[in-house]
PDB file of N, CA and C in Angstrom:
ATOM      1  N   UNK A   1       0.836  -1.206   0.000  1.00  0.00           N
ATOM      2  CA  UNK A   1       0.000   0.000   0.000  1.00  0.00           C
ATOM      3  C   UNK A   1       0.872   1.259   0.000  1.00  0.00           C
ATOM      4  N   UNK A   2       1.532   1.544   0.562  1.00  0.00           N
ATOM      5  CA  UNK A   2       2.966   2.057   0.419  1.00  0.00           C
ATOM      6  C   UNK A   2       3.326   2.488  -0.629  1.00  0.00           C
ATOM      7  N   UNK A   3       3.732   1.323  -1.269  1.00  0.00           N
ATOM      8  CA  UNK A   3       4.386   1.566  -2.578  1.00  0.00           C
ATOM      9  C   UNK A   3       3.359   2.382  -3.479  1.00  0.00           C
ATOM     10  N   UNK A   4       2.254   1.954  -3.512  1.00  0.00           N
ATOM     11  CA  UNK A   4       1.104   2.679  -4.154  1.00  0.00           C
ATOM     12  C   UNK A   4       0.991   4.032  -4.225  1.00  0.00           C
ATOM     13  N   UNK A   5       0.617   4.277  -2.907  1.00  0.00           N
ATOM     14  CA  UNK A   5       0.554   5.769  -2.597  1.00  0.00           C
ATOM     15  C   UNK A   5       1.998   6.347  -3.038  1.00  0.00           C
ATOM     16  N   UNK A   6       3.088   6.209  -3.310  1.00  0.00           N
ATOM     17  CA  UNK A   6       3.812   6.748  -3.670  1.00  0.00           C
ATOM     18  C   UNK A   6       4.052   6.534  -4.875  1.00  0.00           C
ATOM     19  N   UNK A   7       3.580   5.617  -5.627  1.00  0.00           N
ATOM     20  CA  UNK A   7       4.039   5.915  -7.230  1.00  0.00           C
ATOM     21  C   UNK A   7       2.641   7.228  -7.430  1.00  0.00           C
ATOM     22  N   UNK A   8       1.611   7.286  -6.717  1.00  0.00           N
ATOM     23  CA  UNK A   8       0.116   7.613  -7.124  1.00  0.00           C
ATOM     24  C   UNK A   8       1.292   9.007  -6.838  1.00  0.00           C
ATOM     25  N   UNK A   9       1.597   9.457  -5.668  1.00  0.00           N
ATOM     26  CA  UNK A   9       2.541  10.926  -5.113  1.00  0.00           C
ATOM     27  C   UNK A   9       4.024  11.183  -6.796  1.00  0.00           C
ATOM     28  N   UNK A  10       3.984   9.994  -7.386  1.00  0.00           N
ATOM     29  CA  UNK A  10       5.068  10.165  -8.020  1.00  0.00           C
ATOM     30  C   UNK A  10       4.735  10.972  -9.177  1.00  0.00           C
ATOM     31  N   UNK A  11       3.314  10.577  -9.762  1.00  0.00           N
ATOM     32  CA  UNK A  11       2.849  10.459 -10.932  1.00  0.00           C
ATOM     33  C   UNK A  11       2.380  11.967 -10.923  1.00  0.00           C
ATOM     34  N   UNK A  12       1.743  12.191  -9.945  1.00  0.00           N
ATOM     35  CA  UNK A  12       1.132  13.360  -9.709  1.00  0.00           C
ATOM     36  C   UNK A  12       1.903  14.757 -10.159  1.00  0.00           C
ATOM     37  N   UNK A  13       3.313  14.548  -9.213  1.00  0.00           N
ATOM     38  CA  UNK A  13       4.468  15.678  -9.095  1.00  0.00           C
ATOM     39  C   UNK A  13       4.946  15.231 -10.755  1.00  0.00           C
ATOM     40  N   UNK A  14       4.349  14.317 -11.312  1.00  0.00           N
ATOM     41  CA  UNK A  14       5.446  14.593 -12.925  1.00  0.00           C
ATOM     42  C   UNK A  14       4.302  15.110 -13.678  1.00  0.00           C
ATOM     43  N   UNK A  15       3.182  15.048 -13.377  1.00  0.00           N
ATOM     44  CA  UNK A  15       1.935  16.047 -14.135  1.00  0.00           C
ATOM     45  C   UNK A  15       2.332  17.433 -13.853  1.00  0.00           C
ATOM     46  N   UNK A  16       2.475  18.106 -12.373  1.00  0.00           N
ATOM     47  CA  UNK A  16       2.902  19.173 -12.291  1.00  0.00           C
ATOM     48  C   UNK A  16       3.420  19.701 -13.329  1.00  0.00           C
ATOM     49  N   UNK A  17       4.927  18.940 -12.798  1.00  0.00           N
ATOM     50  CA  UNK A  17       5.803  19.495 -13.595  1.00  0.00           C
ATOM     51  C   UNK A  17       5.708  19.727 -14.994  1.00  0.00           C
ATOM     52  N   UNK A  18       5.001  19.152 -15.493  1.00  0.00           N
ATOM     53  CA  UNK A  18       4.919  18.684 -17.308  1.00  0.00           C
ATOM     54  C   UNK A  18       3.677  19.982 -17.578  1.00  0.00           C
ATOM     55  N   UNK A  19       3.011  20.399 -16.917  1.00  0.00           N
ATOM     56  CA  UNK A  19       1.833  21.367 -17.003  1.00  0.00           C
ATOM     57  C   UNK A  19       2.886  22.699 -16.765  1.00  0.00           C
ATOM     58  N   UNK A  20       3.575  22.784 -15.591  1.00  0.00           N
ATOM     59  CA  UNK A  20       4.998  24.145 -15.900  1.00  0.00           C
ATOM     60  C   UNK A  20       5.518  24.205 -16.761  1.00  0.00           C
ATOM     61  N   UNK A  21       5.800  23.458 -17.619  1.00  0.00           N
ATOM     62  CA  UNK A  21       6.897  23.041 -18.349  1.00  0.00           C
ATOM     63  C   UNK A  21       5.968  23.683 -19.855  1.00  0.00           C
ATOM     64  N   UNK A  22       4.684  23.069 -19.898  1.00  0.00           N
ATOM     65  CA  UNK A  22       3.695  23.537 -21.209  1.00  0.00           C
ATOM     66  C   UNK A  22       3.773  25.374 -20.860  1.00  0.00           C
ATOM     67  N   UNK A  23       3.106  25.462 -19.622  1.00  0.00           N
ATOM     68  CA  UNK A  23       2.944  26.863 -19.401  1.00  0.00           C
ATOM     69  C   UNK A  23       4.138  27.891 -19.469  1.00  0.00           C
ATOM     70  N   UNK A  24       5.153  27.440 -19.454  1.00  0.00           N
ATOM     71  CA  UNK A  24       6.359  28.233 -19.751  1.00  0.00           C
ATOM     72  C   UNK A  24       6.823  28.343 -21.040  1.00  0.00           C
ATOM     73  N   UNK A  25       6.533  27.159 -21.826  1.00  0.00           N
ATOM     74  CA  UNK A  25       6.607  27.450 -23.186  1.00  0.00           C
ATOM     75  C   UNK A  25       5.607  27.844 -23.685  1.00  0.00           C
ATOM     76  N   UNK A  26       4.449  28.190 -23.672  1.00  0.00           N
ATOM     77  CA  UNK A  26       3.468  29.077 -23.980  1.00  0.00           C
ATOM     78  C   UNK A  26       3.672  30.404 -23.691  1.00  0.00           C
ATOM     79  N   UNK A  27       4.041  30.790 -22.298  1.00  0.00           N
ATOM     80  CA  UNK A  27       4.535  32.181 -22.047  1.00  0.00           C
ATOM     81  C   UNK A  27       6.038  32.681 -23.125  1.00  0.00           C
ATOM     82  N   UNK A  28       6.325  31.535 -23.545  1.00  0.00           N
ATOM     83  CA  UNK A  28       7.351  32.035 -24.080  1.00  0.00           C
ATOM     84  C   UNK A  28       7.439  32.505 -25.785  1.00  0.00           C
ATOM     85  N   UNK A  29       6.277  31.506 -26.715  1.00  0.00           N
ATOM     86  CA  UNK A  29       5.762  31.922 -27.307  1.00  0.00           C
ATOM     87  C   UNK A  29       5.316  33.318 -27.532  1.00  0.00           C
ATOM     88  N   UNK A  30       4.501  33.516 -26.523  1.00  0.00           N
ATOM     89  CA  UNK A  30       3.223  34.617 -26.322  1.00  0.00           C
ATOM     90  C   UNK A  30       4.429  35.482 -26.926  1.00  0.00           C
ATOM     91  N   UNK A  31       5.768  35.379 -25.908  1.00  0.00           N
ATOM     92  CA  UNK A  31       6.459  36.879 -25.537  1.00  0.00           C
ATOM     93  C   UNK A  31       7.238  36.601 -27.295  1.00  0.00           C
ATOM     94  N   UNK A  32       7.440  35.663 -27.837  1.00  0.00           N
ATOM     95  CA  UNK A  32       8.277  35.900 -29.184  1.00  0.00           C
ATOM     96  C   UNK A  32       7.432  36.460 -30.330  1.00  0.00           C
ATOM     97  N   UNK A  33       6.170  36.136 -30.108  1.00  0.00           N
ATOM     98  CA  UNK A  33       5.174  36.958 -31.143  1.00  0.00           C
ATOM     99  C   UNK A  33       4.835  38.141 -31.059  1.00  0.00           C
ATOM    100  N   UNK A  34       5.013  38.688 -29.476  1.00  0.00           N
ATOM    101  CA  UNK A  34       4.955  40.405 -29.274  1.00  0.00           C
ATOM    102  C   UNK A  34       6.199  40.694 -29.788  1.00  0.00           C
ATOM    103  N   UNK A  35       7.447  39.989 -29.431  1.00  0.00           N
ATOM    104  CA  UNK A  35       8.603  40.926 -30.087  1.00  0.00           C
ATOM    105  C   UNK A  35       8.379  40.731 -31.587  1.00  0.00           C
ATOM    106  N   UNK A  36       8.116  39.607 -32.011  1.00  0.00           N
ATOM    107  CA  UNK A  36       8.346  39.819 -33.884  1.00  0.00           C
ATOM    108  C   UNK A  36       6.952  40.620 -34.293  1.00  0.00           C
ATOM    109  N   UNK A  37       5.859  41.582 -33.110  1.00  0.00           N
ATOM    110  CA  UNK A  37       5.232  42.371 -33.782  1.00  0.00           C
ATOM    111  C   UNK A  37       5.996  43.494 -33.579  1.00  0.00           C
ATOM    112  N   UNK A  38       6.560  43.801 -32.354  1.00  0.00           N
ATOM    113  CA  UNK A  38       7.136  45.277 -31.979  1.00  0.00           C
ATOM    114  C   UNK A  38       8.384  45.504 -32.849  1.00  0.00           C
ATOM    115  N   UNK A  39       8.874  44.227 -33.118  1.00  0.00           N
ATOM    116  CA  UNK A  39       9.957  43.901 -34.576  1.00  0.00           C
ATOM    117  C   UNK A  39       9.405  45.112 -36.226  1.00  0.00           C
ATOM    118  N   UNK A  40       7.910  44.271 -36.182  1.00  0.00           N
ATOM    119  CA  UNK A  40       7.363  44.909 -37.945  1.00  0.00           C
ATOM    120  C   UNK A  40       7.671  46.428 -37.617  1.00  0.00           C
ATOM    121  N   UNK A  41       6.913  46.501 -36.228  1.00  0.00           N
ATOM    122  CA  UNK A  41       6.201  47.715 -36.076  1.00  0.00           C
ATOM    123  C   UNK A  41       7.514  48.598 -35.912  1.00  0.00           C
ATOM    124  N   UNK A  42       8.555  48.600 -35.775  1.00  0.00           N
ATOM    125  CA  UNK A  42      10.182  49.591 -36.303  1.00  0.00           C
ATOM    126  C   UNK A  42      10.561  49.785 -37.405  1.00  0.00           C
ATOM    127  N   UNK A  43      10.070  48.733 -38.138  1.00  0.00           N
ATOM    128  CA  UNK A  43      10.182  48.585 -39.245  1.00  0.00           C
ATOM    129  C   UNK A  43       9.398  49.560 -40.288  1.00  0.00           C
TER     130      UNK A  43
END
């Protein structure tokens, strides 16, 4: 039972992480499409 609850604790903390991991590359996106507009827009 043990073991259980801790792969169930294992699985969990690697969803976390994998959902930070999406959300940071989305934020990071976001921010490369404002610069290649603020890019045109000097242009």
């Amino acid at each position: 039972e043990n073991l259980g609850s801790q792969i169930v604790e294992f699985e969990v903390s690697a969803n976390q992480e994998r959902l930070q991991r999406t959300e940071k590359e989305q934020m990071l996106i976001q921010k490369k499409s404002s610069l290649k507009q603020c890019m045109t827009r000097l242009w």
